[in-house]
C-alpha atoms as a PDB file:
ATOM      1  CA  UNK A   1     -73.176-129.202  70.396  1.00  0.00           C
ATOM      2  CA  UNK A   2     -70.672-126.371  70.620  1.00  0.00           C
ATOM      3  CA  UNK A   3     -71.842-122.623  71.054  1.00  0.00           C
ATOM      4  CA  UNK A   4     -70.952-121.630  67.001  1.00  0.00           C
ATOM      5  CA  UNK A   5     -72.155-124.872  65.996  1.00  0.00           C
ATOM      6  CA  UNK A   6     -75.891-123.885  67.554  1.00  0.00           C
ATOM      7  CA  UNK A   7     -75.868-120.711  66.060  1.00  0.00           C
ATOM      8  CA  UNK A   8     -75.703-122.714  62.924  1.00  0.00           C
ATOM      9  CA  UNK A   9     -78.345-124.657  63.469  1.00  0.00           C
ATOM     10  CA  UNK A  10     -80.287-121.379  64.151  1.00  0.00           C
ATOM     11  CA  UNK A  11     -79.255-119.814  61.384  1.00  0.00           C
ATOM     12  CA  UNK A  12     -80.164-123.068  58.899  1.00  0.00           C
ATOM     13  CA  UNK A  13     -83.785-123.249  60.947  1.00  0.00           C
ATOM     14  CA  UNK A  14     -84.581-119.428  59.944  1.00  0.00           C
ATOM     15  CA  UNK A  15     -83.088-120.145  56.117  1.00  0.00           C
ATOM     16  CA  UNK A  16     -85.625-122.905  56.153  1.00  0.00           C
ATOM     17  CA  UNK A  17     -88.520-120.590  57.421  1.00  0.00           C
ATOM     18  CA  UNK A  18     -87.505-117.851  55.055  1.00  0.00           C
ATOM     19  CA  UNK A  19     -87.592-120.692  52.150  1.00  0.00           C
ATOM     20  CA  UNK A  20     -91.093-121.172  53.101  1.00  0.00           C
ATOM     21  CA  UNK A  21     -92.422-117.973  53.201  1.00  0.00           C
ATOM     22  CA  UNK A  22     -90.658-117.682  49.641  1.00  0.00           C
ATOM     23  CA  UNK A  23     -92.746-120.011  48.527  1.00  0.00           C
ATOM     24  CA  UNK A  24     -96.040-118.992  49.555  1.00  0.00           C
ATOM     25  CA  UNK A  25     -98.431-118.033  47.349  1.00  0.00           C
ATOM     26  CA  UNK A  26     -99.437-114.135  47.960  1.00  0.00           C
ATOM     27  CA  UNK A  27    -100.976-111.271  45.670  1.00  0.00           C
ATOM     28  CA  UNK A  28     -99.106-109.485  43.250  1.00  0.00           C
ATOM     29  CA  UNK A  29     -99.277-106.133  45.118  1.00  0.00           C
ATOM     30  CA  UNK A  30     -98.604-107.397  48.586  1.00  0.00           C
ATOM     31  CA  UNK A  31     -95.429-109.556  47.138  1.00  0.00           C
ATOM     32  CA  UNK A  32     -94.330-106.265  45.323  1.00  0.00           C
ATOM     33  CA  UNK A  33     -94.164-104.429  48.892  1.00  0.00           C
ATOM     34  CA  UNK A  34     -92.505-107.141  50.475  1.00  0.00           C
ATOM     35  CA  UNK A  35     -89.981-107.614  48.160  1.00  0.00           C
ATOM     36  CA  UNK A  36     -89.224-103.970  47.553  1.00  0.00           C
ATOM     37  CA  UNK A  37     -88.616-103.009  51.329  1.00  0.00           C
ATOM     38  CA  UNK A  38     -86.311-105.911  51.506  1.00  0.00           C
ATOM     39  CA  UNK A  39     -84.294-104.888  48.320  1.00  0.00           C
ATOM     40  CA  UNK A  40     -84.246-100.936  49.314  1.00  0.00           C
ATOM     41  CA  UNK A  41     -84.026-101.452  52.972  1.00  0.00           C
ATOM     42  CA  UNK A  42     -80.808 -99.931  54.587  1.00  0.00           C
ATOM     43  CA  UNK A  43     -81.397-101.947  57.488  1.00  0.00           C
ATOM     44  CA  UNK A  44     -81.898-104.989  54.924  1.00  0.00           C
ATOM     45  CA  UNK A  45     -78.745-104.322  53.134  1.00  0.00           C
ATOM     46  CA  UNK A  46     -76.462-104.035  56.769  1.00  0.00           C
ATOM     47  CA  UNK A  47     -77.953-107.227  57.591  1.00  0.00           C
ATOM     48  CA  UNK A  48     -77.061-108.910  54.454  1.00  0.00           C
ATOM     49  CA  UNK A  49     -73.672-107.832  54.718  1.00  0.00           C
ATOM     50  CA  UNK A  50     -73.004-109.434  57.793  1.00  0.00           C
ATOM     51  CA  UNK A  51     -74.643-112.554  56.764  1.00  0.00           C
ATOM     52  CA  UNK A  52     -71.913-112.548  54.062  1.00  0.00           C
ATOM     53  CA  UNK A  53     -69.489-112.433  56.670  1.00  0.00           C
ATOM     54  CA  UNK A  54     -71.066-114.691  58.666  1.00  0.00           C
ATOM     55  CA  UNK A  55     -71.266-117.508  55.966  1.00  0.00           C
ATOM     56  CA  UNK A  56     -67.520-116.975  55.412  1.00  0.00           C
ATOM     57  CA  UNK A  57     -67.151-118.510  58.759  1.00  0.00           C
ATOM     58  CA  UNK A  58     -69.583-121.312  58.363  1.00  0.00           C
ATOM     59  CA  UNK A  59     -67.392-121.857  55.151  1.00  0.00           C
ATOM     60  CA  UNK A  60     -64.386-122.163  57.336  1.00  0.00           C
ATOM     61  CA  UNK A  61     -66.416-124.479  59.780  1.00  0.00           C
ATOM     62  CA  UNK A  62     -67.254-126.824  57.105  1.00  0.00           C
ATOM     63  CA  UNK A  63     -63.474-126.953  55.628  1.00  0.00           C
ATOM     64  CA  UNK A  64     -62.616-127.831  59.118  1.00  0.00           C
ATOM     65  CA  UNK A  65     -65.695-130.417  59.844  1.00  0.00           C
ATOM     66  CA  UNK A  66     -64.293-131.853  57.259  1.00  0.00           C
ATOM     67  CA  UNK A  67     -60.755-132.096  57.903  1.00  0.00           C
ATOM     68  CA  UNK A  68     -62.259-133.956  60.865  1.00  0.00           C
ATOM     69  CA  UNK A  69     -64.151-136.308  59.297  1.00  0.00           C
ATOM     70  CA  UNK A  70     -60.783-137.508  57.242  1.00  0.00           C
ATOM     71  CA  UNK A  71     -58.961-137.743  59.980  1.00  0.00           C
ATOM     72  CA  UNK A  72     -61.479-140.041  62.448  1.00  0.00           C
ATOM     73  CA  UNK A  73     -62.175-141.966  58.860  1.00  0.00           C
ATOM     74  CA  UNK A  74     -58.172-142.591  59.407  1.00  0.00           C
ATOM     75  CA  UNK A  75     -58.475-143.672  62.453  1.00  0.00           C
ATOM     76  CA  UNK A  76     -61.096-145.976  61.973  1.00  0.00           C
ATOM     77  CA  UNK A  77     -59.181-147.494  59.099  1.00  0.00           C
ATOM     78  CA  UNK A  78     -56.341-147.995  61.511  1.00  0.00           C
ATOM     79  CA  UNK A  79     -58.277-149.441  64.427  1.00  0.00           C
ATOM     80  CA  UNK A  80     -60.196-151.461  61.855  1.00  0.00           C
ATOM     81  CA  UNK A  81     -56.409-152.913  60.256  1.00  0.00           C
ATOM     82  CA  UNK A  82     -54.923-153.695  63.695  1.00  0.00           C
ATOM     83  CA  UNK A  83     -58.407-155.628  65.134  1.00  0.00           C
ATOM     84  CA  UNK A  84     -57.621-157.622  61.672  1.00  0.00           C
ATOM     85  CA  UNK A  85     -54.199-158.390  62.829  1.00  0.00           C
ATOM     86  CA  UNK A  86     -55.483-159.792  66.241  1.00  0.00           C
ATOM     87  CA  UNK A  87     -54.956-156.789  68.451  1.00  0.00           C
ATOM     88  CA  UNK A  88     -59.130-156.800  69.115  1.00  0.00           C
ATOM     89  CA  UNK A  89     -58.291-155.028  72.464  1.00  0.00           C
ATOM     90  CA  UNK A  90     -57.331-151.767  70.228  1.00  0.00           C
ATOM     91  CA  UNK A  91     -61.034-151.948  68.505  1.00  0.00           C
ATOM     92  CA  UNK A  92     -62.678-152.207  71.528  1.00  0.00           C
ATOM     93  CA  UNK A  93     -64.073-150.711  74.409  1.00  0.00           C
ATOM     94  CA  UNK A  94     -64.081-147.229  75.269  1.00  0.00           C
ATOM     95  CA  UNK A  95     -61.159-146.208  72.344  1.00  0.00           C
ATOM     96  CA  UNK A  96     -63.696-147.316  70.086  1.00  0.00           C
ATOM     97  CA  UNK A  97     -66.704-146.010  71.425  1.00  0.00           C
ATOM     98  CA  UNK A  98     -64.664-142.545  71.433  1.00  0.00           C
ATOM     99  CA  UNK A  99     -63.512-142.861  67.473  1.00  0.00           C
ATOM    100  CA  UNK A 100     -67.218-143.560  66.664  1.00  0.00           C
ATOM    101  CA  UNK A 101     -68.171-140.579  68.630  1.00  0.00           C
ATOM    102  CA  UNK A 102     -65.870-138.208  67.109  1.00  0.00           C
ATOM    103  CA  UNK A 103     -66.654-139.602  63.806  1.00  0.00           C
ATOM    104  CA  UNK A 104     -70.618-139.053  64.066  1.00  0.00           C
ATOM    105  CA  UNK A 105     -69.904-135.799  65.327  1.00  0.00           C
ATOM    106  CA  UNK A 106     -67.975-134.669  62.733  1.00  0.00           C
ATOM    107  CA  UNK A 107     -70.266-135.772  60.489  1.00  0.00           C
ATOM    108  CA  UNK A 108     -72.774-134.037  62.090  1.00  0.00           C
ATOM    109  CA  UNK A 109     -71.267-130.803  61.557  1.00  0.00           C
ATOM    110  CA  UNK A 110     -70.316-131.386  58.043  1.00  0.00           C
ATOM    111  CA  UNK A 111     -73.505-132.542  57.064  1.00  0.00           C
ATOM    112  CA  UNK A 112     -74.638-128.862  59.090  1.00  0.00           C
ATOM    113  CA  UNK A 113     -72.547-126.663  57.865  1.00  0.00           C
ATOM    114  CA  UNK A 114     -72.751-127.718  54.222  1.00  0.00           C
ATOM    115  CA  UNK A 115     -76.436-127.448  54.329  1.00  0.00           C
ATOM    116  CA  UNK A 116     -76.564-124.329  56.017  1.00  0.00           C
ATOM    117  CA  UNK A 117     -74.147-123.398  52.977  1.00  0.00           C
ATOM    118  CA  UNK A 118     -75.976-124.964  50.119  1.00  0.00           C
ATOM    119  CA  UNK A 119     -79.829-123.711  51.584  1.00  0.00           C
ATOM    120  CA  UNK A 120     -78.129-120.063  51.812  1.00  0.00           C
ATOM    121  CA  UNK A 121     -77.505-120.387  47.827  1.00  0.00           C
ATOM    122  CA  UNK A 122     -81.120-121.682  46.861  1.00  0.00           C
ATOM    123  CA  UNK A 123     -82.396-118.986  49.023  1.00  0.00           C
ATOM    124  CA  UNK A 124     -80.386-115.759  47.159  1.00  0.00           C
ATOM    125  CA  UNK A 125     -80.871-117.539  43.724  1.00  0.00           C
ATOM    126  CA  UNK A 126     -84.592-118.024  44.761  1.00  0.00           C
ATOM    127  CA  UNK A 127     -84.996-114.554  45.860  1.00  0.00           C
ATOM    128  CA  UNK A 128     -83.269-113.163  42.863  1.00  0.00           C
ATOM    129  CA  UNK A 129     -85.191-115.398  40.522  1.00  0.00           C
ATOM    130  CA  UNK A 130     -88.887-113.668  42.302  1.00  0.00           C
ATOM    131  CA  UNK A 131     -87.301-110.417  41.802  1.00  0.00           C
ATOM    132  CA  UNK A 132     -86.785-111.036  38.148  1.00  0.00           C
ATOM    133  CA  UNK A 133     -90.132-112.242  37.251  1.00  0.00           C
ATOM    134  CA  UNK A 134     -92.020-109.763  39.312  1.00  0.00           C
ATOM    135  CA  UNK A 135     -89.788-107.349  36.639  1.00  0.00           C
ATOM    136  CA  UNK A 136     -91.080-108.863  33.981  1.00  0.00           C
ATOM    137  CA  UNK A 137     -94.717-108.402  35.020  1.00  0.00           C
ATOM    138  CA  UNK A 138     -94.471-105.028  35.587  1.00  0.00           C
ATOM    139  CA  UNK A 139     -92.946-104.632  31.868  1.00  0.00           C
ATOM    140  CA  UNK A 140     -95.448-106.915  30.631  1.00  0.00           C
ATOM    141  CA  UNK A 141     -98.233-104.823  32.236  1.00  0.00           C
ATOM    142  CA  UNK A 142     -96.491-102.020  30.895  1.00  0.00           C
ATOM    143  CA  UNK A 143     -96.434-102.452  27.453  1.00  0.00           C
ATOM    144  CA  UNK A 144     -99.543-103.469  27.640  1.00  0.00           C
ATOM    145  CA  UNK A 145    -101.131-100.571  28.852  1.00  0.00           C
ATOM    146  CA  UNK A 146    -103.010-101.996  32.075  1.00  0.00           C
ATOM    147  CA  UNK A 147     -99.910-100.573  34.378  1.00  0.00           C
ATOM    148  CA  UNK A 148    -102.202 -98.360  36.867  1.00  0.00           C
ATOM    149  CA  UNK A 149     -98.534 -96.196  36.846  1.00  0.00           C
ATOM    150  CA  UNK A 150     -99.245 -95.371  33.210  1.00  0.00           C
ATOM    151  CA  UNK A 151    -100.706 -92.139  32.342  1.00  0.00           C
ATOM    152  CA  UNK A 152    -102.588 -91.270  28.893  1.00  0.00           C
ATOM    153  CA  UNK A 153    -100.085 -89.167  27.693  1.00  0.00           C
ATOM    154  CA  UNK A 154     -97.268 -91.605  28.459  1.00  0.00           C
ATOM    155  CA  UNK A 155     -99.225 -93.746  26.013  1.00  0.00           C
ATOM    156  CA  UNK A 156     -98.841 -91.225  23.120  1.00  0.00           C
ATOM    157  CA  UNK A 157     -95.016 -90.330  23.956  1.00  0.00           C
ATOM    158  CA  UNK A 158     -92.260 -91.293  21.750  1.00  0.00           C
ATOM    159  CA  UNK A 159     -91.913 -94.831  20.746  1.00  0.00           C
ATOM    160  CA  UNK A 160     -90.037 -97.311  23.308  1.00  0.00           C
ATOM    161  CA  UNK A 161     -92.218 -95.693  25.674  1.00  0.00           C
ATOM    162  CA  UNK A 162     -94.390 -98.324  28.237  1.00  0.00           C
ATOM    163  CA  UNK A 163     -98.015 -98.102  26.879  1.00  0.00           C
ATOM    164  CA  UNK A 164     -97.082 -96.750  23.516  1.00  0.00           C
ATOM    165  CA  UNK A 165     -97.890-100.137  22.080  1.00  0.00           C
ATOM    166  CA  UNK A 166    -100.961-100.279  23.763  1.00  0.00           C
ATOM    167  CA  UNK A 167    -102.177 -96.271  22.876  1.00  0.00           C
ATOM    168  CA  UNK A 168    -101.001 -97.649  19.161  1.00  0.00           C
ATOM    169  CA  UNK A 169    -103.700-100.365  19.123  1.00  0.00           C
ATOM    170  CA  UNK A 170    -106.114 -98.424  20.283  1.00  0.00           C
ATOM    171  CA  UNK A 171    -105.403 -95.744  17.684  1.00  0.00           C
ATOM    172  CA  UNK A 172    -105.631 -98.509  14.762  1.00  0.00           C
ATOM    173  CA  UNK A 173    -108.852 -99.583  16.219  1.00  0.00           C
ATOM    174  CA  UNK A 174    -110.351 -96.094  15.825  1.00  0.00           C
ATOM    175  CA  UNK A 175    -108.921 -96.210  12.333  1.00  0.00           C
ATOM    176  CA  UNK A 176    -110.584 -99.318  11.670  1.00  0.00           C
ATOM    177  CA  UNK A 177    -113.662 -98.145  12.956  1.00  0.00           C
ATOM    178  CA  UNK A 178    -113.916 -94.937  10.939  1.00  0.00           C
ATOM    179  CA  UNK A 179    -112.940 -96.919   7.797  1.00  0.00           C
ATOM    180  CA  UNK A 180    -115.792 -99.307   8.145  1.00  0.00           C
ATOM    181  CA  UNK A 181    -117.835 -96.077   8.926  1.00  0.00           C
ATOM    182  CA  UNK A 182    -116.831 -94.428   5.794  1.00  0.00           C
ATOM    183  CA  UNK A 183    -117.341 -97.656   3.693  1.00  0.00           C
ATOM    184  CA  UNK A 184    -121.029 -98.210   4.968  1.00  0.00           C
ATOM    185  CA  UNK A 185    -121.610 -94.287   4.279  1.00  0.00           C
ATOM    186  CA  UNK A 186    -120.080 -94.756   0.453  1.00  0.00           C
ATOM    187  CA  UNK A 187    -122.396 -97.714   0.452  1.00  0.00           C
ATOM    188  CA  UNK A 188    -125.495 -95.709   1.301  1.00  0.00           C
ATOM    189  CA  UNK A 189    -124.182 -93.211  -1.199  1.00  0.00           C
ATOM    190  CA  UNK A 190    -123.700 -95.391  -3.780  1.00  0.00           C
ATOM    191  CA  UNK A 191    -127.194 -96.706  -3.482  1.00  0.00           C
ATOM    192  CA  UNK A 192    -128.908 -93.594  -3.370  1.00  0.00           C
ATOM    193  CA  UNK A 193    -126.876 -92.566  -6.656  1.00  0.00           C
ATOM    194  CA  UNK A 194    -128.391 -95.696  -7.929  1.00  0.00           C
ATOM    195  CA  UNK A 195    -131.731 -95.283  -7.214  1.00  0.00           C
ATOM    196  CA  UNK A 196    -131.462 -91.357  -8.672  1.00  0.00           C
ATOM    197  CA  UNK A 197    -130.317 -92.501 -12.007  1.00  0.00           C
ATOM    198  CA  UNK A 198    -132.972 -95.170 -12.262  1.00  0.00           C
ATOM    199  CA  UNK A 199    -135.274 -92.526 -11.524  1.00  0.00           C
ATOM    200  CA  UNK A 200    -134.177 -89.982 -14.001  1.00  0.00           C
ATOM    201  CA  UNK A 201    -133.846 -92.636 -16.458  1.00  0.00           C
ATOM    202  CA  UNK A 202    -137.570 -93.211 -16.059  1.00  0.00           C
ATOM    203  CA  UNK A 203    -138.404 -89.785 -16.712  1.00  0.00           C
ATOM    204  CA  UNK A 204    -136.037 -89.801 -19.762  1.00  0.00           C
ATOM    205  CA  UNK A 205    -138.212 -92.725 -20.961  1.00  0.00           C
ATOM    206  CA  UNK A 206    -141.277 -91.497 -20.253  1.00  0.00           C
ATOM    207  CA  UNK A 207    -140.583 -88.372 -22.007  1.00  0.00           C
ATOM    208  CA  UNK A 208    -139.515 -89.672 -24.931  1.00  0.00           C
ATOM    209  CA  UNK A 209    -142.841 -92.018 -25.392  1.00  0.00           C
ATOM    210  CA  UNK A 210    -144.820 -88.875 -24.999  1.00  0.00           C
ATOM    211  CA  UNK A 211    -143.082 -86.947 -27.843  1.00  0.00           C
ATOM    212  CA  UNK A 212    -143.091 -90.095 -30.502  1.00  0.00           C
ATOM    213  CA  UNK A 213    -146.989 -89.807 -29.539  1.00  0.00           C
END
């Protein structure tokens, strides 16, 4: 294997690794650091663009691999046509062995350099995907007023605010509570008012019996 073509290898074994440690299962908080260094990293962001560049030539690589796998297929074809015809001495021996060589080679580095290619996709839509739903938590938090970012009197700001929603609810609950406060108090009222006007409608009776006596 060739000096550009071991880089490539390289470069496929740490996509692979990086895959992986995509994948792993971490906290929220500790996933949130990681993944906001790497998005506001200068250094990140140098090292990104010459990836770009780099893949540009794996691109080229794999055009080429695969320029060379058509052309050994030809060969084959034609080695394959000409043993039919009775020249077997054309098919055989070290010719052959060499067209078979060239062939797996090629494939080799096609099947490479189109994996490296395809792996580097999965990994940037991968990434972009985490990004996006650890986004979505933080709105989700947010507006729901558990965000440890989110102060009281962001919660009682102008609508559209994060927390608003959440300072809203609580507001309605105290509103709710004072209602059922006020309705058990009426209640009380209402029964004491009660038990007043049977009591001074007693003494109205009882006053009346003692003047028709």
């Amino acid at each position: 294997m060739t000096l550009y073509y071991t880089l490539v290898f390289g470069l496929l074994m740490a996509e692979m690794g990086m895959f992986m440690l995509l994948l792993v299962p971490l906290p929220f908080n500790i996933k949130r650091r990681i993944f906001t260094f790497i998005s506001e990293s200068p250094l990140i962001a140098k090292l990104q663009y010459w990836m770009k560049i780099t893949f540009v030539f794996i691109l080229i690589l794999f055009v080429d691999s695969l320029n060379r796998v058509y052309r050994v297929q030809l060969e084959v074809m034609a080695a394959h046509e000409q043993g039919l015809k009775g020249n077997a001495a054309a098919v055989m021996g070290s010719e052959r062995l060499e067209v078979q060589a060239r062939k797996f080679y090629s494939q080799r580095n096609m099947y490479l350099c189109g994996f490296t290619l395809f792996l580097s996709l999965i990994l940037n839509r991968t990434y972009v995907m985490i990004l996006e739903v650890m986004r979505l938590e933080d709105k989700l938090k947010a507006y729901e007023g558990t965000s440890k970012n989110t102060k009281e009197s962001e919660k009682l700001a102008v609508a559209g605010k994060p927390g608003e929603i959440a300072a809203l609810k609580e507001k309605l609950e105290k509103k709710d509570q004072d209602l059922q406060n006020l309705k058990k108090q009426a209640e009380q009222l209402n029964k004491a008012y009660n038990e007043l006007s049977d009591k001074y409608a007693a003494t109205q009776v009882d006053g009346e019996s003692r003047k028709s006596r």
